[in-house]
Protein backbone atom coordinates (compact mmCIF):
# COMPACT_ATOMS: atom_id res chain seq x y z
CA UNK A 1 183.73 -148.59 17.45
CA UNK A 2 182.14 -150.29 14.30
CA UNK A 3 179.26 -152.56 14.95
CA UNK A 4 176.53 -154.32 12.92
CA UNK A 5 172.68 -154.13 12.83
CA UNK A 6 170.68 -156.81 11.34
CA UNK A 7 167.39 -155.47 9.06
CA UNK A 8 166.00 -158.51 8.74
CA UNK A 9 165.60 -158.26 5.30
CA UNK A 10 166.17 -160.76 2.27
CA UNK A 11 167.55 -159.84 -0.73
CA UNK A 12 168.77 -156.59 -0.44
CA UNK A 13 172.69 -155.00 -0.19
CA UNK A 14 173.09 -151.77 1.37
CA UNK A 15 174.75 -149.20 -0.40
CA UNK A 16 174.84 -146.31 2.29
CA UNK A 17 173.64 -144.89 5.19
CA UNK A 18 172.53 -141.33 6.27
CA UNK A 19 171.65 -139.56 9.21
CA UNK A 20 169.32 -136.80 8.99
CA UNK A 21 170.15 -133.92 11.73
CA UNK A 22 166.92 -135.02 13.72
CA UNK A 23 168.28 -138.36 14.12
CA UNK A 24 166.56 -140.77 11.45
CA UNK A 25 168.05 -143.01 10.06
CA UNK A 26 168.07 -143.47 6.39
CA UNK A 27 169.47 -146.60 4.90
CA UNK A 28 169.89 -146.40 0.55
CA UNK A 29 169.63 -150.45 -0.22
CA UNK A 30 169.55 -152.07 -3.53
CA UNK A 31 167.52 -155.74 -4.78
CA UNK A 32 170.05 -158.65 -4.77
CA UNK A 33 167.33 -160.25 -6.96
CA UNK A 34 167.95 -160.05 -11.23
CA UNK A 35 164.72 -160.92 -12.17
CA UNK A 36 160.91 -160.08 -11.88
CA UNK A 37 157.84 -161.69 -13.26
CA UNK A 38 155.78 -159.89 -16.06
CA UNK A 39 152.88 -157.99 -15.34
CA UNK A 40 151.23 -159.16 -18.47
CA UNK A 41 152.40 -163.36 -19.05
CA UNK A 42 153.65 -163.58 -15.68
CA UNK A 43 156.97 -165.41 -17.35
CA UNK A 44 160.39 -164.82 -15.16
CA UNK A 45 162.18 -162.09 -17.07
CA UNK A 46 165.92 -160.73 -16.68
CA UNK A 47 166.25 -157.74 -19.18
CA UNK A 48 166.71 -154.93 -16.87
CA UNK A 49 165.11 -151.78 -18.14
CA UNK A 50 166.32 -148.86 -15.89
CA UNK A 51 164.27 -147.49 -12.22
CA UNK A 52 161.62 -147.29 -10.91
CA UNK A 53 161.10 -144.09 -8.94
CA UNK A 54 162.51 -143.93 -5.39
CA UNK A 55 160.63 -144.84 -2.55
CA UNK A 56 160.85 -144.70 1.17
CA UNK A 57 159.92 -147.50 3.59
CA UNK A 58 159.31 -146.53 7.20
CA UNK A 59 161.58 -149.53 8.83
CA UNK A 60 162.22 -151.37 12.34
CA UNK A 61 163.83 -148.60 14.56
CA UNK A 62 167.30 -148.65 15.49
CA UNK A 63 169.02 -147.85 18.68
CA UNK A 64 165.30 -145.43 19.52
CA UNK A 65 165.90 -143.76 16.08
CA UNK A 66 163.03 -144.00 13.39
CA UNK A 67 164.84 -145.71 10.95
CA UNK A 68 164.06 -145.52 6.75
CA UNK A 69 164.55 -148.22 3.70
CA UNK A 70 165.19 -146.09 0.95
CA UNK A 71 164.95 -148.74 -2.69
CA UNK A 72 165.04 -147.40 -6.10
CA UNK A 73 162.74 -150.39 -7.61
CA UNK A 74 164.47 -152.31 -10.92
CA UNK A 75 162.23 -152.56 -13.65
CA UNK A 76 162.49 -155.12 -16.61
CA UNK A 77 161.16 -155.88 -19.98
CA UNK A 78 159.71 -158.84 -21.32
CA UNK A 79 160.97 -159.98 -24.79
CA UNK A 80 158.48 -162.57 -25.41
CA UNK A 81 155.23 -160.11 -24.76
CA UNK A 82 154.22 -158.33 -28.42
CA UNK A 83 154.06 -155.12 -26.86
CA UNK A 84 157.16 -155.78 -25.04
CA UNK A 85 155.63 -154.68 -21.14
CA UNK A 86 157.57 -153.15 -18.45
CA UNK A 87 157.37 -154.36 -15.14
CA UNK A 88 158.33 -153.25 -11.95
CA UNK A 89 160.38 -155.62 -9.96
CA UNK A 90 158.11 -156.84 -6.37
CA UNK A 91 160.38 -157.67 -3.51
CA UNK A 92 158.70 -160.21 -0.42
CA UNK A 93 159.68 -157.54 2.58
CA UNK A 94 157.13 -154.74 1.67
CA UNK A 95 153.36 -154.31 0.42
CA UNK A 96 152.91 -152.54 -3.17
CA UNK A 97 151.81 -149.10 -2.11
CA UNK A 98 152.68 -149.20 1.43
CA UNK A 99 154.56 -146.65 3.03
CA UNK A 100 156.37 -149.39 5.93
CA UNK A 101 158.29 -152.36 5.36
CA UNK A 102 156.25 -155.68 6.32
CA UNK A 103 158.93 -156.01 9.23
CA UNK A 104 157.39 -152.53 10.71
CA UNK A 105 154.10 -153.21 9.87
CA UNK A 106 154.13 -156.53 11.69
CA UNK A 107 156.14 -154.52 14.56
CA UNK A 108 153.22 -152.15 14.92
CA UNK A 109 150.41 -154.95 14.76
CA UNK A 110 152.21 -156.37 17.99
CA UNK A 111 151.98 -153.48 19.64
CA UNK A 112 148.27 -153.07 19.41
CA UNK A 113 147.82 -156.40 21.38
CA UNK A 114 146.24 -155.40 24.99
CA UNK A 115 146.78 -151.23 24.21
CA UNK A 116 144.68 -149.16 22.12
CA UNK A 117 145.53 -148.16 18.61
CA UNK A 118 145.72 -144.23 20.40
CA UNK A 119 148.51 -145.68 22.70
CA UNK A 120 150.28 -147.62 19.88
CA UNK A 121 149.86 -144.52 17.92
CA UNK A 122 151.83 -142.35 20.67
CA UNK A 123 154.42 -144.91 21.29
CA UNK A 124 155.11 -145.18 17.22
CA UNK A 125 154.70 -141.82 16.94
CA UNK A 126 152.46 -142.89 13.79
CA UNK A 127 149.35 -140.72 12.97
CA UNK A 128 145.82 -142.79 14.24
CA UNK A 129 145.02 -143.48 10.71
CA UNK A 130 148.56 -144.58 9.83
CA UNK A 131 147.65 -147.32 12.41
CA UNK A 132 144.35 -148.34 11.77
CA UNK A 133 145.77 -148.32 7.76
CA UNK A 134 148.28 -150.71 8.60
CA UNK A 135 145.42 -152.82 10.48
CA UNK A 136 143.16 -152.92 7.84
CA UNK A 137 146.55 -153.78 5.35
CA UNK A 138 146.13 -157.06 7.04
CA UNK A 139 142.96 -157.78 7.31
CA UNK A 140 141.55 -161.12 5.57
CA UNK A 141 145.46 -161.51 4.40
CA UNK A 142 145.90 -165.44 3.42
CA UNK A 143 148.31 -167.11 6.07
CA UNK A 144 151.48 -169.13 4.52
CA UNK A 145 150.58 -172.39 6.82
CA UNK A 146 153.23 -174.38 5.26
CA UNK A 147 156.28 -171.71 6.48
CA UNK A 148 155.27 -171.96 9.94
CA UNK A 149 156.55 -175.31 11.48
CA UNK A 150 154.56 -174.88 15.05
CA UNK A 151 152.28 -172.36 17.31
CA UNK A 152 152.30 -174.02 20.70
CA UNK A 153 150.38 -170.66 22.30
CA UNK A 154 147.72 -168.90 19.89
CA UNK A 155 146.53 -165.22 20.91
CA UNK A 156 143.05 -164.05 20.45
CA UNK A 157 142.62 -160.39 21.04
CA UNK A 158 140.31 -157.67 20.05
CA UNK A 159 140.91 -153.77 19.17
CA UNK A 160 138.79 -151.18 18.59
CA UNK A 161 139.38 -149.12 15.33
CA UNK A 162 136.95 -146.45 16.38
CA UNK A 163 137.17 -144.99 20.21
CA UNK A 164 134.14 -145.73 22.04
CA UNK A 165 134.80 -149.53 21.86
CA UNK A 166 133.11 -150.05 18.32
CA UNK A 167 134.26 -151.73 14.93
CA UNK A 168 135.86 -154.24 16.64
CA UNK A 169 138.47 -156.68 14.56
CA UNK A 170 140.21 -159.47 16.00
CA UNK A 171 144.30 -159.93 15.96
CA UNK A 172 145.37 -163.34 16.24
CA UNK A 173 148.93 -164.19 16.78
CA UNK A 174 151.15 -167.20 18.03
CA UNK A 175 154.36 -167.47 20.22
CA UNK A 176 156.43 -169.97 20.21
CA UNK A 177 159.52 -169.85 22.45
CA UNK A 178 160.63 -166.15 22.35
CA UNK A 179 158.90 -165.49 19.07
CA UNK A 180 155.72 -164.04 18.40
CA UNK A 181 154.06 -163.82 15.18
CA UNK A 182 150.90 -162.19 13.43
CA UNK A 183 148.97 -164.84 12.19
CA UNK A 184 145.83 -162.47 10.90
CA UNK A 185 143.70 -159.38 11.62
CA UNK A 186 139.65 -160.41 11.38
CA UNK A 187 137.54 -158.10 10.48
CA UNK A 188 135.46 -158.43 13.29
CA UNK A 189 135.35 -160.57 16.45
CA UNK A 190 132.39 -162.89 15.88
CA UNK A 191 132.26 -166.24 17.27
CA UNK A 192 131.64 -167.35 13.56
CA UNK A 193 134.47 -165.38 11.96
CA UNK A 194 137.00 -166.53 14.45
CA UNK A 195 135.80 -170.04 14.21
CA UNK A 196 136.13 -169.82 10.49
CA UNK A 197 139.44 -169.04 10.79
CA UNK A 198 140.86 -171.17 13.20
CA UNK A 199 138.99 -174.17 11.03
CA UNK A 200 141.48 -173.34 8.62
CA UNK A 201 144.92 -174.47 10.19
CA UNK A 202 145.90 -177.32 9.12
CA UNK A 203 145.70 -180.59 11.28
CA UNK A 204 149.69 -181.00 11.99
CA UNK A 205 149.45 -177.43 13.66
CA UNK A 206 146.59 -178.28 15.32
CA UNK A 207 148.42 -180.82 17.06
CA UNK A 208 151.07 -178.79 18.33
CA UNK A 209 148.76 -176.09 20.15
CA UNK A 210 149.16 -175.90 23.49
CA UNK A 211 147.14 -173.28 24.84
CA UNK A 212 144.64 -170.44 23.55
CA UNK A 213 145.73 -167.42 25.48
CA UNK A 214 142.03 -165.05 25.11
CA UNK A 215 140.12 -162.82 26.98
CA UNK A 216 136.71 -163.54 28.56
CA UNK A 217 134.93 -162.89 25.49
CA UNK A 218 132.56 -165.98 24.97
CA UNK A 219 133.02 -165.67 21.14
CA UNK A 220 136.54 -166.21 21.38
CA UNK A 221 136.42 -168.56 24.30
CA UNK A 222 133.96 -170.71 22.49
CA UNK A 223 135.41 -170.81 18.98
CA UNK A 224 138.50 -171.95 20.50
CA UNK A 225 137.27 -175.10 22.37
CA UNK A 226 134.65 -176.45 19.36
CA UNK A 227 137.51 -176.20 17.51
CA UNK A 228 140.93 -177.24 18.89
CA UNK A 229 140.34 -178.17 22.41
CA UNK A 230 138.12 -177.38 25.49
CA UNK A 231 141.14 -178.03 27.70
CA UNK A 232 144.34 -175.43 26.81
CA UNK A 233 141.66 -172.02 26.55
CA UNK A 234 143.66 -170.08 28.89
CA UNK A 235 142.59 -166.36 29.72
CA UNK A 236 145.48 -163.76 29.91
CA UNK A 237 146.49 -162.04 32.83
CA UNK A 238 146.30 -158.66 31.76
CA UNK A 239 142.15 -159.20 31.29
CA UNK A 240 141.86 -161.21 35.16
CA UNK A 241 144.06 -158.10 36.19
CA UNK A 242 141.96 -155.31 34.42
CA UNK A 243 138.89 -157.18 35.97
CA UNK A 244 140.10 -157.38 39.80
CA UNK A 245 141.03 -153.96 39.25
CA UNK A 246 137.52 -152.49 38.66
CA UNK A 247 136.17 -154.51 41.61
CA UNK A 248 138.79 -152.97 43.39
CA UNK A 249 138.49 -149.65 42.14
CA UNK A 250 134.39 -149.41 42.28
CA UNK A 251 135.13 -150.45 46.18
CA UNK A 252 137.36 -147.26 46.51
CA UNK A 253 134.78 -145.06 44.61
CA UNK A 254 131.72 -146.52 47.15
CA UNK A 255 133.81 -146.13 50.27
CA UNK A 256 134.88 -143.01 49.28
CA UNK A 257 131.08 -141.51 48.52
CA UNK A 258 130.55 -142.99 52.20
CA UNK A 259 132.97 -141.53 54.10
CA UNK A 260 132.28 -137.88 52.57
CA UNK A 261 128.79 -138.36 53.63
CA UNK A 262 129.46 -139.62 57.33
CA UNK A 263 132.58 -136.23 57.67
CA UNK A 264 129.80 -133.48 56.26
């Protein structure tokens, strides 16, 4: 039975596949694109000057298999330039010395919301620092406001890149219908910080929030309502939960200590 896999991934044709014996997937792909810009005029240029070296892009998994992009980059040469420059082709699905495509990356990022970056790590099976890499990859990145059309529910939650609960930084992300995106990673979670950013979304966005989905962190809580609306702060479930939880839980522990002391 033949079947096909999306990769989500522009501009690319696949040339072959491989499977290693533990299971990964590697997939050999080649640019679609004939052009790059020059490193030195930044004019489009089409003379096609041989390879880059390979590299290998950790990828969206497929069917529970870690799955590889494996691109040998084009490089090109600019006619115009005195020195005549080389320049290595840039493609839009991956970060210049990243090790993951921006699919994965993104992928990971998600999974940090409401975990830890030592659960995401297990899950990923991604070394701690390959996570908090990715995390700090993103931070401060400039958001493309004019490719998103609407956010109807922004997400404003905090993760700890040290354990212990310190160096906090603040993932914000939107869903709308089925989809959820990564809007930015803060580097920290200050009221002012998050403020700052959420000042910057443009007006016709604005309008089409419909809730801010937070925890009960005031800084979070408050940036949202002096800046888009006091009325559609919503906090998430799985903070009320965690919270009943430990009322619950210190209960047990009390009772507990109690009815030791009244059996001995």
């Amino acid at each position: 039975m033949n079947f096909e896999i999306s990769l989500d991934i522009q501009d690319v044709k696949i040339k072959h596949v491989k499977k290693r014996k533990n299971g990964d997937i590697i997939i050999y792909v080649k640019s679609t694109v004939n052009e790059a810009f020059c490193r030195e005029c930044n004019r489009k240029i089409d003379k096609c000057h041989g390879f880059d070296k390979e590299i290998t892009l950790r990828h969206l998994s497929i069917l529970g298999k870690k799955t590889y992009i494996r691109i040998s980059p084009a490089r090109y040469k600019c006619l115009l330039c005195n020195n005549k420059p080389t320049t290595t082709q840039k493609l839009s699905w991956y970060k210049q010395r990243s090790p993951n495509t921006k699919a994965y990356e993104e992928h990971v990022l998600l999974q940090t919301v409401n975990s830890t970056i030592e659960d995401t790590s297990i899950k990923e099976n991604l070394g701690y620092e390959a996570v908090t890499g990715i995390i700090n990859r993103y931070i401060e990145c400039k958001v493309d406001w004019d490719s998103i059309k609407k956010l109807e529910t922004v997400g404003l939650d905090e993760i700890s890149l040290k354990k212990g609960h310190k160096d906090f930084v603040t993932i914000v992300t939107s869903r709308t219908g089925e989809e959820v995106i990564i809007l930015a990673v803060l580097k920290d979670r200050k009221k002012a910080t998050v403020k700052r950013f959420l000042q910057t979304i443009p007006e016709r966005l604005i309008k089409t929030i419909k809730f801010v989905c937070s925890d009960m962190y005031d800084g979070f809580v408050n940036a949202a309502k002096e800046v888009i609306s006091e009325n559609i702060v919503v906090i998430d479930r799985f903070h009320v939960a965690k919270l009943y939880r430990k009322c619950i839980d210190d209960l047990r522990k009390k009772e507990l200590k109690r009815l030791k002391a009244e059996l001995t």
